[in-house]
PDB file of N, CA and C in Angstrom:
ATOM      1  N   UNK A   1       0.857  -1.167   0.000  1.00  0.00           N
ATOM      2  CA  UNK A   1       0.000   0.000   0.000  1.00  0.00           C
ATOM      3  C   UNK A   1       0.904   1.231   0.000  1.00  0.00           C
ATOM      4  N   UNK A   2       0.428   2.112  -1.152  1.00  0.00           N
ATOM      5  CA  UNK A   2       1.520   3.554  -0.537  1.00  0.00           C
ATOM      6  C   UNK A   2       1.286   4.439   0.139  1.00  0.00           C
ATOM      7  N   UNK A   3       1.792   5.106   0.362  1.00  0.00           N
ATOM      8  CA  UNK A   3       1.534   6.082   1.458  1.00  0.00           C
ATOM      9  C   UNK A   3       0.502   6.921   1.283  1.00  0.00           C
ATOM     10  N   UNK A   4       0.274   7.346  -0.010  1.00  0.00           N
ATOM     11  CA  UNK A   4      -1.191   8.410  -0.095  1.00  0.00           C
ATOM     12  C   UNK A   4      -2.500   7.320  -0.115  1.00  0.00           C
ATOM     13  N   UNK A   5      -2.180   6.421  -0.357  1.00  0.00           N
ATOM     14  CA  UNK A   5      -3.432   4.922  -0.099  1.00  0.00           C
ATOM     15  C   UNK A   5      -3.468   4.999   1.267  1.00  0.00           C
ATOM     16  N   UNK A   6      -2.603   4.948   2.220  1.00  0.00           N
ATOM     17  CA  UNK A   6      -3.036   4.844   3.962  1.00  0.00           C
ATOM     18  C   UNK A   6      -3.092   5.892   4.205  1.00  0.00           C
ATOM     19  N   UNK A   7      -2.816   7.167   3.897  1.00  0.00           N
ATOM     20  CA  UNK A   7      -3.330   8.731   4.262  1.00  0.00           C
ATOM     21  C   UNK A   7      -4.718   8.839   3.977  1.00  0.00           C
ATOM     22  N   UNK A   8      -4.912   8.579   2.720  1.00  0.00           N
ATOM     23  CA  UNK A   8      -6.123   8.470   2.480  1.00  0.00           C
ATOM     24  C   UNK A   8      -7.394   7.659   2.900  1.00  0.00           C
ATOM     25  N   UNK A   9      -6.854   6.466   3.499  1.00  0.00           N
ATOM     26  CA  UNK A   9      -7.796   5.325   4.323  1.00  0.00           C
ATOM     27  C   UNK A   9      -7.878   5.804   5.278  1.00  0.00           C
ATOM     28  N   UNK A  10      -6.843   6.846   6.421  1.00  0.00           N
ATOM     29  CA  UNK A  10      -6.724   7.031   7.516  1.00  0.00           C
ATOM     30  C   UNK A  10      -7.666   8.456   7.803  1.00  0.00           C
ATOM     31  N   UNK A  11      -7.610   9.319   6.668  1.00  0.00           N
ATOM     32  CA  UNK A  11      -8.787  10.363   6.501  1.00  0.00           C
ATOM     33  C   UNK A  11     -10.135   9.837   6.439  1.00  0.00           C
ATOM     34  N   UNK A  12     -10.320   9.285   5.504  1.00  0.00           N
ATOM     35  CA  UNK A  12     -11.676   8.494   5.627  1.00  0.00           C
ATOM     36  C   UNK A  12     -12.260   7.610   6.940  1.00  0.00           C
ATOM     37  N   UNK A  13     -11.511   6.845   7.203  1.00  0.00           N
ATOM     38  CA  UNK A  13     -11.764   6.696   8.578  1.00  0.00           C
ATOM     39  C   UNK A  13     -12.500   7.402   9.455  1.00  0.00           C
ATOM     40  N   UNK A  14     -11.332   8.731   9.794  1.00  0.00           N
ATOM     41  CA  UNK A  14     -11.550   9.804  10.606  1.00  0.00           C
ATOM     42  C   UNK A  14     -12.708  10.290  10.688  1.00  0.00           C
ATOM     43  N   UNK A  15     -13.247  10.830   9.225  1.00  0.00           N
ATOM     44  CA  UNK A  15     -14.283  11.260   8.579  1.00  0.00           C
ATOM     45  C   UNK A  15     -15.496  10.530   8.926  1.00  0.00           C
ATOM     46  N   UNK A  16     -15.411   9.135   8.736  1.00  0.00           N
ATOM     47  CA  UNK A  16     -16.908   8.027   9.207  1.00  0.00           C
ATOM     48  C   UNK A  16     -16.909   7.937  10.730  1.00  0.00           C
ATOM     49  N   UNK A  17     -15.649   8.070  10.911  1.00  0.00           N
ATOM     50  CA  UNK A  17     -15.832   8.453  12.677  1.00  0.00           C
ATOM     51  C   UNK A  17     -16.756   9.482  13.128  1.00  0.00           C
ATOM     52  N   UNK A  18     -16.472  10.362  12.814  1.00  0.00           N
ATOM     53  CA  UNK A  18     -16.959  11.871  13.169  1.00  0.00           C
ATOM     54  C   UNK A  18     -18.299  11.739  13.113  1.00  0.00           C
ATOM     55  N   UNK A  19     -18.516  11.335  11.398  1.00  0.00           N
ATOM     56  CA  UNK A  19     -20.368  11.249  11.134  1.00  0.00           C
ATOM     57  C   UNK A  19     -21.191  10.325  11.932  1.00  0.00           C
ATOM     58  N   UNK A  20     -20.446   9.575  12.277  1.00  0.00           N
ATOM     59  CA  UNK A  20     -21.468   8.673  13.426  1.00  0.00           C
ATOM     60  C   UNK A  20     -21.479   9.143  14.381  1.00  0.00           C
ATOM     61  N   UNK A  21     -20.572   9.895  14.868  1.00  0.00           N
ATOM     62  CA  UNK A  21     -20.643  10.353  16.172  1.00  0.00           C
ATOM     63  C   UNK A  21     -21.776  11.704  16.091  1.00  0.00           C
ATOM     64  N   UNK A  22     -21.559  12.360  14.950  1.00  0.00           N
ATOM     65  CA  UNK A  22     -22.653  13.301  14.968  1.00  0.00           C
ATOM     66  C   UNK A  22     -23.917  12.878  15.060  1.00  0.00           C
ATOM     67  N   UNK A  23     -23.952  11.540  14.375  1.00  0.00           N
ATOM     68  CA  UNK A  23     -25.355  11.131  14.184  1.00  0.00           C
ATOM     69  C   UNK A  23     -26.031  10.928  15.275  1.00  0.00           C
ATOM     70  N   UNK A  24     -25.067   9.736  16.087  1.00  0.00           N
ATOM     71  CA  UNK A  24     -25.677   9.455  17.130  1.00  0.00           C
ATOM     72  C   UNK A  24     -26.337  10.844  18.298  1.00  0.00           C
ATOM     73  N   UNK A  25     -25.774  11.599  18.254  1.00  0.00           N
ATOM     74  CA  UNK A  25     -25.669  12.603  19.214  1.00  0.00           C
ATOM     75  C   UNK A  25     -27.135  13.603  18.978  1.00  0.00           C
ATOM     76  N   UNK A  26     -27.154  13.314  17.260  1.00  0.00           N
ATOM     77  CA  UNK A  26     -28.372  14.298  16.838  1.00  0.00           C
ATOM     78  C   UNK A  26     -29.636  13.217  17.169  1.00  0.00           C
ATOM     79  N   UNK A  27     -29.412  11.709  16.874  1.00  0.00           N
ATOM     80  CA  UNK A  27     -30.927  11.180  17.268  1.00  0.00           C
ATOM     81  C   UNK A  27     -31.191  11.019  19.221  1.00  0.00           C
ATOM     82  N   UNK A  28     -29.924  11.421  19.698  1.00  0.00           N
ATOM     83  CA  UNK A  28     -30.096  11.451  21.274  1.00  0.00           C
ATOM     84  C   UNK A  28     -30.742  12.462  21.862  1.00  0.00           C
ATOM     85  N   UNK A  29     -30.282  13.707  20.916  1.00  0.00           N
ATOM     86  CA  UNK A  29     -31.251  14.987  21.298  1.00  0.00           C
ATOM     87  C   UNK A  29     -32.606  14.618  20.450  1.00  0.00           C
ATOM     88  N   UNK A  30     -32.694  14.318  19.569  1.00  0.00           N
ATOM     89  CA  UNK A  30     -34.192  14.237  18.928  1.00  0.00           C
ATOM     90  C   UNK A  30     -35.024  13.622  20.028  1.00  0.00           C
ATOM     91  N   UNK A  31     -34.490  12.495  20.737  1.00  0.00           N
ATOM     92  CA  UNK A  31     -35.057  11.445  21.457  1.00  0.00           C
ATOM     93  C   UNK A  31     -35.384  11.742  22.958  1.00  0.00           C
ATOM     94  N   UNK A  32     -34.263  13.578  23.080  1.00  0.00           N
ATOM     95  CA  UNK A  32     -34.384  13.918  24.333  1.00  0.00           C
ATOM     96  C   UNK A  32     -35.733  15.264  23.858  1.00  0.00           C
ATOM     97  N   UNK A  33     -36.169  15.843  23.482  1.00  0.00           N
ATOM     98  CA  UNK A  33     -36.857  16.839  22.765  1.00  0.00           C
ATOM     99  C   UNK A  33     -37.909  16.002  22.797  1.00  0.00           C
ATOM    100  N   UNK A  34     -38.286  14.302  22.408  1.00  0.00           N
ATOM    101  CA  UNK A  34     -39.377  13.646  22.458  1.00  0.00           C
ATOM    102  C   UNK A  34     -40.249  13.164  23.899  1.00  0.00           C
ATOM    103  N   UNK A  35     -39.260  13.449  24.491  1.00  0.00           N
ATOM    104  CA  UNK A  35     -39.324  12.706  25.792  1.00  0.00           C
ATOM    105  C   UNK A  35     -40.199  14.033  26.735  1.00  0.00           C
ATOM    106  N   UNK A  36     -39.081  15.439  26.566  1.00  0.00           N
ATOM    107  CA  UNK A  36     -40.168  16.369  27.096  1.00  0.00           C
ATOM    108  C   UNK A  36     -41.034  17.073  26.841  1.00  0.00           C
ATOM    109  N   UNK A  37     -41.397  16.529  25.376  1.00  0.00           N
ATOM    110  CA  UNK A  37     -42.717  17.168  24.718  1.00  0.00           C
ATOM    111  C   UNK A  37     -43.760  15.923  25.382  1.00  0.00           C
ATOM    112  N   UNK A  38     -43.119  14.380  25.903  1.00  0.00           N
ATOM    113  CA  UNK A  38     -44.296  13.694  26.368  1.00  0.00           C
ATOM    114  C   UNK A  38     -44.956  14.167  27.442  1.00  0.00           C
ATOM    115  N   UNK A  39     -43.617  14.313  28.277  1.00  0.00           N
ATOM    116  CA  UNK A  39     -43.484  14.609  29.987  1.00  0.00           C
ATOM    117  C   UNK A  39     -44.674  15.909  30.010  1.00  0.00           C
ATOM    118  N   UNK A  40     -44.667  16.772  28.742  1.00  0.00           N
ATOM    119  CA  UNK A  40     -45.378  18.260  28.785  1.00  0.00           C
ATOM    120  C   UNK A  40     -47.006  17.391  28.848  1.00  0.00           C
ATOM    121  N   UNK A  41     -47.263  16.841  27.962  1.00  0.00           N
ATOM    122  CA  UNK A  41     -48.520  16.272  27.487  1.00  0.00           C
ATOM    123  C   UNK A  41     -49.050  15.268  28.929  1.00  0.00           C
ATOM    124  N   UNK A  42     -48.737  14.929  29.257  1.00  0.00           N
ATOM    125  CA  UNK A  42     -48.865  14.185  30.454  1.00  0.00           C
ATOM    126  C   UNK A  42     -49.272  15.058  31.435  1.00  0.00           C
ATOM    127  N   UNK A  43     -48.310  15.868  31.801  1.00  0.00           N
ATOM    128  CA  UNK A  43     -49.213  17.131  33.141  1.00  0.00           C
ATOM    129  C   UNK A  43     -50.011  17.470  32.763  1.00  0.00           C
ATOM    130  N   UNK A  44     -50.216  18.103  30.788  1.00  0.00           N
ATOM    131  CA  UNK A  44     -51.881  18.578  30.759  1.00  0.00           C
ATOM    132  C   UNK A  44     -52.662  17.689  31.041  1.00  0.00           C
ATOM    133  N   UNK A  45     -52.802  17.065  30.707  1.00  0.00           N
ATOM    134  CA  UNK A  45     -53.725  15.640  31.003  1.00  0.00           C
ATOM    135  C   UNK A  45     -54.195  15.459  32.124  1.00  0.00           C
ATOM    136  N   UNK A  46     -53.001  15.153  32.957  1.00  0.00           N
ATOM    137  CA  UNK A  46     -53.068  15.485  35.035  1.00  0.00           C
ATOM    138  C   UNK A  46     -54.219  16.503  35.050  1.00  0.00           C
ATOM    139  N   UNK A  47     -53.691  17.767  34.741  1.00  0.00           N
ATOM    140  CA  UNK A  47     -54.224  18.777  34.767  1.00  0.00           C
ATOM    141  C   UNK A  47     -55.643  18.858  34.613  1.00  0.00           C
ATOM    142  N   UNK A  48     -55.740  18.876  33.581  1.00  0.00           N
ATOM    143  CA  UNK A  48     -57.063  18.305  33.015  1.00  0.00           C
ATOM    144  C   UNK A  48     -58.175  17.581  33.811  1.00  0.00           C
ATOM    145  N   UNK A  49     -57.752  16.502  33.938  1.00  0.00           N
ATOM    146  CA  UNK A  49     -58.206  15.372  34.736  1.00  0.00           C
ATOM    147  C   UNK A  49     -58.503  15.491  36.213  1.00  0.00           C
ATOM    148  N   UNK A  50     -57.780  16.743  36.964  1.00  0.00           N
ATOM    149  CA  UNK A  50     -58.286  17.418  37.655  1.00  0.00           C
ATOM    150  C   UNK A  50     -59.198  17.899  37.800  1.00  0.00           C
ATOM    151  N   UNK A  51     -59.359  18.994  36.802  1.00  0.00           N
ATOM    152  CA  UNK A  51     -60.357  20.408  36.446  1.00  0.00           C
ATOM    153  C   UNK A  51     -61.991  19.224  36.439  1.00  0.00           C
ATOM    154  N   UNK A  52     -62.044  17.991  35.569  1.00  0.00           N
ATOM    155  CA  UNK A  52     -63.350  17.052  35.656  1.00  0.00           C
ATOM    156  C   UNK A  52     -63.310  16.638  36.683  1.00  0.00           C
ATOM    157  N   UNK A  53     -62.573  16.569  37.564  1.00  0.00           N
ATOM    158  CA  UNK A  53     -62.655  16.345  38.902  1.00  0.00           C
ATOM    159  C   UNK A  53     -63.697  16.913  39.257  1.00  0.00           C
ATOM    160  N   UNK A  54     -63.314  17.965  39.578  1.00  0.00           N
ATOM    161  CA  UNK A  54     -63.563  18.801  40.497  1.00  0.00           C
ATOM    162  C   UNK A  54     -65.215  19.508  39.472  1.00  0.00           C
ATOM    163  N   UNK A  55     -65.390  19.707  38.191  1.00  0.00           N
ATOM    164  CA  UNK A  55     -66.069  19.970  37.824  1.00  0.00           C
ATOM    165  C   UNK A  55     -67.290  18.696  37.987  1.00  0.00           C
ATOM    166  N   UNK A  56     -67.279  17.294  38.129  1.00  0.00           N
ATOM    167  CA  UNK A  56     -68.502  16.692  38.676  1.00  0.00           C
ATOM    168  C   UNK A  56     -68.775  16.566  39.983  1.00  0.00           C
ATOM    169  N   UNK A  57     -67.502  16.790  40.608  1.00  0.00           N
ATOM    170  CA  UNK A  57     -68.012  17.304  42.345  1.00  0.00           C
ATOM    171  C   UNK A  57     -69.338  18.428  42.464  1.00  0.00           C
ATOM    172  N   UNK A  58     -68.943  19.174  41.743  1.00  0.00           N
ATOM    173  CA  UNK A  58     -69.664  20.392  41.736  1.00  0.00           C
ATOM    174  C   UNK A  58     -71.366  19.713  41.053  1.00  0.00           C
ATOM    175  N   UNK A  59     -71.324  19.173  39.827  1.00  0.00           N
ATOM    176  CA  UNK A  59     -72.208  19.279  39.263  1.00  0.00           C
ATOM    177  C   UNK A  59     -73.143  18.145  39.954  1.00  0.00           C
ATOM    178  N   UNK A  60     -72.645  17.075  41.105  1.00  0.00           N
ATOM    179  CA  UNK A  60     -73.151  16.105  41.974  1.00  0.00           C
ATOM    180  C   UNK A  60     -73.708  16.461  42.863  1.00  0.00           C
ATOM    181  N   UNK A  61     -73.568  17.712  43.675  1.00  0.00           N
ATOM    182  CA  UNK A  61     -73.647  18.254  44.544  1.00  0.00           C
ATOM    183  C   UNK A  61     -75.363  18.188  44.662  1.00  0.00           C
ATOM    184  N   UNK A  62     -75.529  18.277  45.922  1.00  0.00           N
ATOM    185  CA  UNK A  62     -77.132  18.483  46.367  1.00  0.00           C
ATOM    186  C   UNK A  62     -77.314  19.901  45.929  1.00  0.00           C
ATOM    187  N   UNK A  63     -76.564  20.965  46.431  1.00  0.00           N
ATOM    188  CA  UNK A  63     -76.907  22.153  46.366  1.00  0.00           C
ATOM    189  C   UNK A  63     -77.517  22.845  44.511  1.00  0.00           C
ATOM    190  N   UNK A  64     -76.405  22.008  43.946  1.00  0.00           N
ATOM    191  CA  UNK A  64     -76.329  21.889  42.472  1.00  0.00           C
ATOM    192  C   UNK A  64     -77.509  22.021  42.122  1.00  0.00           C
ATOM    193  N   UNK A  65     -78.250  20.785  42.401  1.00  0.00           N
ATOM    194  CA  UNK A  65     -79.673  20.271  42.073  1.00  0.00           C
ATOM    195  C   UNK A  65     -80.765  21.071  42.629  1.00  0.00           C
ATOM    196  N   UNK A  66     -80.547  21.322  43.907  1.00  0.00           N
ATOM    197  CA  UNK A  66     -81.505  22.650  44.393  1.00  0.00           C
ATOM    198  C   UNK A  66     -81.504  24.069  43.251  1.00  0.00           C
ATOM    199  N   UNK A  67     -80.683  24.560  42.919  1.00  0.00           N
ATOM    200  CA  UNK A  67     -80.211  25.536  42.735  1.00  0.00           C
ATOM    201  C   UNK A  67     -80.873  25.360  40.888  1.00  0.00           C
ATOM    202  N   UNK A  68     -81.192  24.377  40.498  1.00  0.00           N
ATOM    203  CA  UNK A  68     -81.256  24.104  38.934  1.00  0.00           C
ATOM    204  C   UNK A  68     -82.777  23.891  39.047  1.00  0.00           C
ATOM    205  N   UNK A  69     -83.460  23.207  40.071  1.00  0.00           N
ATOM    206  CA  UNK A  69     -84.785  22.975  40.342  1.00  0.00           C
ATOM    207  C   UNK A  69     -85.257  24.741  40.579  1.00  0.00           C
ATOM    208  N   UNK A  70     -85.050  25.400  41.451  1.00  0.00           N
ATOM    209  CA  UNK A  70     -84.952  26.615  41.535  1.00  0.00           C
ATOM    210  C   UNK A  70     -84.883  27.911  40.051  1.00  0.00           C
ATOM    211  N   UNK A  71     -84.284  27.404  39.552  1.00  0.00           N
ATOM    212  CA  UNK A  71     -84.097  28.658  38.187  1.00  0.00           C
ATOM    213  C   UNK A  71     -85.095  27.607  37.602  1.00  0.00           C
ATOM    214  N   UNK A  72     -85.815  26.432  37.563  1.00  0.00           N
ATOM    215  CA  UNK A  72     -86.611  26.092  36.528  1.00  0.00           C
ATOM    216  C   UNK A  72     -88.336  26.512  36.804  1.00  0.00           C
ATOM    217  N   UNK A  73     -88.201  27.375  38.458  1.00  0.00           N
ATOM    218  CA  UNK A  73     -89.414  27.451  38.413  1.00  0.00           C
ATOM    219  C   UNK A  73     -89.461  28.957  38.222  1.00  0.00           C
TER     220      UNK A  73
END
């Protein structure tokens, strides 16, 4: 092999080194960006799931029912 043949294998190398390493690094952030757009979607939800909480407490209520019998007369 001559010498610009292993300079040249040894660049290339280098080169497929690098790109994988970029790669990997770019689907780790993609994968980290996925993770807290879930984590986001999840508290609304919590959230959410609260608010009906608390909104059929209300609408169960005795007083509720008084109060609806009342405006119907």
């Amino acid at each position: 092999m001559s010498t610009w043949a292993a300079i040249v294998s040894i660049v290339a190398i280098v080169f497929s080194a690098d790109t994988i390493a970029k790669i990997s690094k770019n689907r780790a952030q993609k994968k980290a960006a996925g993770n807290k757009e879930l984590e986001e979607a999840l508290a609304e939800v919590k959230r959410l799931e609260e608010r009906i909480q608390v909104l059929e407490r209300i609408v169960t209520e005795n007083k509720f029912d008084l109060r609806s019998e009342i405006n119907k007369l």
